[in-house]
C-alpha atoms as a PDB file:
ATOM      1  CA  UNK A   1       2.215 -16.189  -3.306  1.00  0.00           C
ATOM      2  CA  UNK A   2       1.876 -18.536  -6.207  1.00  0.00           C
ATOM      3  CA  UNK A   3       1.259 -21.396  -4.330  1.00  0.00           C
ATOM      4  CA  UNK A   4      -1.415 -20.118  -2.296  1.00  0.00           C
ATOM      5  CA  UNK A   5      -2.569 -17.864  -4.362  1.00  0.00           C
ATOM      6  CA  UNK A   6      -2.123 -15.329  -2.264  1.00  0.00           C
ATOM      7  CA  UNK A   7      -2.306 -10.938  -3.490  1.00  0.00           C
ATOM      8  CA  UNK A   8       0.877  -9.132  -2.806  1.00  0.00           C
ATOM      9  CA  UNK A   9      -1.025  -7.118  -0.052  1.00  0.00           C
ATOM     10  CA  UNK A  10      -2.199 -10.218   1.976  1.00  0.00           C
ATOM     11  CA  UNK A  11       1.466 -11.823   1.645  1.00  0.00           C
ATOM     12  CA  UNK A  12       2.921  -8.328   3.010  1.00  0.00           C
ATOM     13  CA  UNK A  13       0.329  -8.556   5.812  1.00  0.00           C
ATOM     14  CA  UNK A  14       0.720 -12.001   6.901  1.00  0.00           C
ATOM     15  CA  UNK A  15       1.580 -12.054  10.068  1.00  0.00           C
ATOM     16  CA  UNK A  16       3.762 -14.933  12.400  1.00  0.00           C
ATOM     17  CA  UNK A  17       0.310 -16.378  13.878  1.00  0.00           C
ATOM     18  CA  UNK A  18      -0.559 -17.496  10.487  1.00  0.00           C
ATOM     19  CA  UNK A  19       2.290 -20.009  10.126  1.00  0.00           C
ATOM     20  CA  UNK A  20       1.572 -22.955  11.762  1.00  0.00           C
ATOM     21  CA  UNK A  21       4.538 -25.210  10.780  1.00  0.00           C
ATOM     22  CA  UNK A  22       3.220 -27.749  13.848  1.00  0.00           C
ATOM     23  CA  UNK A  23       0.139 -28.425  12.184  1.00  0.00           C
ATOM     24  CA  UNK A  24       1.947 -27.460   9.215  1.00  0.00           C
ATOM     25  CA  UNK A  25      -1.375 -25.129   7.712  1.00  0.00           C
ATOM     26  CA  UNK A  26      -1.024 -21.570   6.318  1.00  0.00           C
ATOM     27  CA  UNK A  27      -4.305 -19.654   7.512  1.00  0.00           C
ATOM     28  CA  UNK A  28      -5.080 -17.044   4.958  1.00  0.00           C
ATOM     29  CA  UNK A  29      -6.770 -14.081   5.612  1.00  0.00           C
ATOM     30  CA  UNK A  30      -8.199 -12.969   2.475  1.00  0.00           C
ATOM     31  CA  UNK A  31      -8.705  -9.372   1.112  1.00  0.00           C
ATOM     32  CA  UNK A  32     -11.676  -8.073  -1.046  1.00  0.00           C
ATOM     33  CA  UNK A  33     -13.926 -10.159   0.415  1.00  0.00           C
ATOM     34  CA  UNK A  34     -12.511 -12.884  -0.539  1.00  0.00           C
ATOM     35  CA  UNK A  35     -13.372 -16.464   1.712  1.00  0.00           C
ATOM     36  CA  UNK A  36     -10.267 -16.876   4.617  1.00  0.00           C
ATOM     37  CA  UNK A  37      -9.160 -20.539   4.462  1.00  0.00           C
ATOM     38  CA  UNK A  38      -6.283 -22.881   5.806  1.00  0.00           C
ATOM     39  CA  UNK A  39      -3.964 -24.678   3.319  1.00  0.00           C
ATOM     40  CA  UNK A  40      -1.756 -27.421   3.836  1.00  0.00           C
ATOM     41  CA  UNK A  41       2.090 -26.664   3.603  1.00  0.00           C
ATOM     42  CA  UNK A  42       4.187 -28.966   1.703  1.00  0.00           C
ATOM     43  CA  UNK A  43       7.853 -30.036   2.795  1.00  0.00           C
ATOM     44  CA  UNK A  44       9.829 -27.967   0.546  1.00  0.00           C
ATOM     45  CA  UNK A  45       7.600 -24.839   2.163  1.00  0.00           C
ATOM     46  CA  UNK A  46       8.502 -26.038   5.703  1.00  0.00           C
ATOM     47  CA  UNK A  47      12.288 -26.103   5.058  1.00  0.00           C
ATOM     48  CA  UNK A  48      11.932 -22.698   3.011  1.00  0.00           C
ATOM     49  CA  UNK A  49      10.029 -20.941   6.262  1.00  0.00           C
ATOM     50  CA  UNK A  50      12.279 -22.671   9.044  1.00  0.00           C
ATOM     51  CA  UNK A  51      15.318 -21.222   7.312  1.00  0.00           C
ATOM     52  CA  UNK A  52      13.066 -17.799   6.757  1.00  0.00           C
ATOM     53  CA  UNK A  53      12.222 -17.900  10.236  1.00  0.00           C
ATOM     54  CA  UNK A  54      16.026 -18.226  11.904  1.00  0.00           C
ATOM     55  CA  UNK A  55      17.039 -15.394   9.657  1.00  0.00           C
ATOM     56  CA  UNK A  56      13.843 -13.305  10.698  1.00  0.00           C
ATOM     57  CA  UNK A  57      14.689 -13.721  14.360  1.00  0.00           C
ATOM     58  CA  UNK A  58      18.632 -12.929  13.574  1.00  0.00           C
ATOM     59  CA  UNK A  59      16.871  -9.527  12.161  1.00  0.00           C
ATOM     60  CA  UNK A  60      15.131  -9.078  15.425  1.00  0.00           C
ATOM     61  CA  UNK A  61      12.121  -7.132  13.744  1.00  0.00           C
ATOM     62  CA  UNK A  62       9.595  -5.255  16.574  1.00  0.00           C
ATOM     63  CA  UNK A  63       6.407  -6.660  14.960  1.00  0.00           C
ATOM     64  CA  UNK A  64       4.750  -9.867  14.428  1.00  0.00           C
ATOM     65  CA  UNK A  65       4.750  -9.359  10.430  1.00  0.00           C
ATOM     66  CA  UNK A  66       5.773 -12.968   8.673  1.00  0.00           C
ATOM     67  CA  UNK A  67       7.776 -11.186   5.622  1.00  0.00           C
ATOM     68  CA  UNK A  68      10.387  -7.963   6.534  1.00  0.00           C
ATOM     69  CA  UNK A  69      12.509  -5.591   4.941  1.00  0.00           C
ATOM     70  CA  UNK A  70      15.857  -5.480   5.408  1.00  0.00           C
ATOM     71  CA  UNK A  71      15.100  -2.482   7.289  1.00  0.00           C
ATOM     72  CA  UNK A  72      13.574  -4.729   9.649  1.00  0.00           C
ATOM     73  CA  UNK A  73      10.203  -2.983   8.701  1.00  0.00           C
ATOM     74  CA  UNK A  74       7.042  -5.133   7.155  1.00  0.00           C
ATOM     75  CA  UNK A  75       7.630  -5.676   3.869  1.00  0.00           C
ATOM     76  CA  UNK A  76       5.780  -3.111   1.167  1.00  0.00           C
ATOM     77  CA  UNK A  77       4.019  -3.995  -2.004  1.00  0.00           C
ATOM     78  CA  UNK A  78       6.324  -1.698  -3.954  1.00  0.00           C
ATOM     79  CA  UNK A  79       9.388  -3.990  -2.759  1.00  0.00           C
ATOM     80  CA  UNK A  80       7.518  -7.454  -3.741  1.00  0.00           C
ATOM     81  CA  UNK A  81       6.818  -5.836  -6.980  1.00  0.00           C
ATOM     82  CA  UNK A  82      10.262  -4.530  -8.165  1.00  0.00           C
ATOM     83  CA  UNK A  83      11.787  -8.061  -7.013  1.00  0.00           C
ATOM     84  CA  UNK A  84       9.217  -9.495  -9.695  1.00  0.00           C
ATOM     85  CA  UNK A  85      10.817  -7.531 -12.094  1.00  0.00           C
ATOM     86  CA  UNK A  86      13.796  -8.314 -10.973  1.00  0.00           C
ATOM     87  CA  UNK A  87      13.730 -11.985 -10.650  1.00  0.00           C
ATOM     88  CA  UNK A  88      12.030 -12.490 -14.147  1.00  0.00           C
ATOM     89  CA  UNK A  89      15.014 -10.258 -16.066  1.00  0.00           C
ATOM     90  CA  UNK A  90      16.919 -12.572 -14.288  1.00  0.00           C
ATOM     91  CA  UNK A  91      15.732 -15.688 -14.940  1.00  0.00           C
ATOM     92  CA  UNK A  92      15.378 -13.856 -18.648  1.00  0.00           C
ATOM     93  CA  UNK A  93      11.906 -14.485 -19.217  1.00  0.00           C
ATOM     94  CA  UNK A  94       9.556 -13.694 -22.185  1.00  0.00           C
ATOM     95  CA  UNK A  95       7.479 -11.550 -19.965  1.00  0.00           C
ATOM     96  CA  UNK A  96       8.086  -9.775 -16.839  1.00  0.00           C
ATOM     97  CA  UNK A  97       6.031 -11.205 -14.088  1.00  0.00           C
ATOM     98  CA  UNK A  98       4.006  -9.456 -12.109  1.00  0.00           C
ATOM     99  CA  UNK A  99       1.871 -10.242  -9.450  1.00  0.00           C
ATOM    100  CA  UNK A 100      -1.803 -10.338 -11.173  1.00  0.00           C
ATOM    101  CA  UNK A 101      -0.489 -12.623 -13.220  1.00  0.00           C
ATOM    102  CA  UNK A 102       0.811 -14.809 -10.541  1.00  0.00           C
ATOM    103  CA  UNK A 103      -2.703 -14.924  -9.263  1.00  0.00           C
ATOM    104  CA  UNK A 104      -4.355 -15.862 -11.815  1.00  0.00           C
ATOM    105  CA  UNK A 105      -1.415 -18.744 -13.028  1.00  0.00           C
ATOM    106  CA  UNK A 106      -1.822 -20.122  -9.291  1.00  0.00           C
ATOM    107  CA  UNK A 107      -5.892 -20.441 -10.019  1.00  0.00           C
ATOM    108  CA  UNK A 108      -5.127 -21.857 -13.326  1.00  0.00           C
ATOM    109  CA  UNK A 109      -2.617 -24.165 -11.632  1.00  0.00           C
ATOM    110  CA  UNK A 110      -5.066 -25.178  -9.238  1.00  0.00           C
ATOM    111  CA  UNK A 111      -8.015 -25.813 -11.409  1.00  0.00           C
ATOM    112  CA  UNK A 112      -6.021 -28.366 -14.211  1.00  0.00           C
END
């Protein structure tokens, strides 16, 4: 999400099509009218998504949605959210993160 700067809605919607690791290209499908683009993934997202992808078929989920539950089901907004929270207690942060901000740190990211 940070990376790509992608909402929590279009990460929960991408789907297996949208994962080229031949080409190795991410083809976002933006929300709110936002302009659909391709970006380039980097090594370190490869490996992360090949080892995604053996567990996701060990799951055998019934759709074609990249990111699942552990109910096999596509992932919900709610869930990304409460693993923000989560992971930021965790890693005992100043602020918990949430995924506006992650947005807008990935376009400040991208523009310095």
């Amino acid at each position: 999400m940070f990376r790509h700067g992608l909402r929590v809605s279009e990460a929960c919607r991408l789907k297996l099509d949208q994962v080229d690791t031949e080409s190795r290209v991410l083809h976002v499908a933006r929300l709110k009218g936002g302009l659909s683009t391709t970006h380039p993934l980097r090594s370190d997202e490869l490996r992360a998504i090949a080892g995604w992808l053996k567990e996701r078929a060990r799951m055998k989920p019934a759709g074609k949605t990249f990111f699942v539950s552990q109910q096999r089901k596509p992932l919900h907004r709610s869930t990304v959210n409460l693993l923000l929270q989560k992971y930021s207690g965790a890693a005992a942060l100043p602020l918990r993160a949430q995924p506006h901000m992650l947005r807008h740190a990935c376009g400040f990211a991208l523009a310095g």
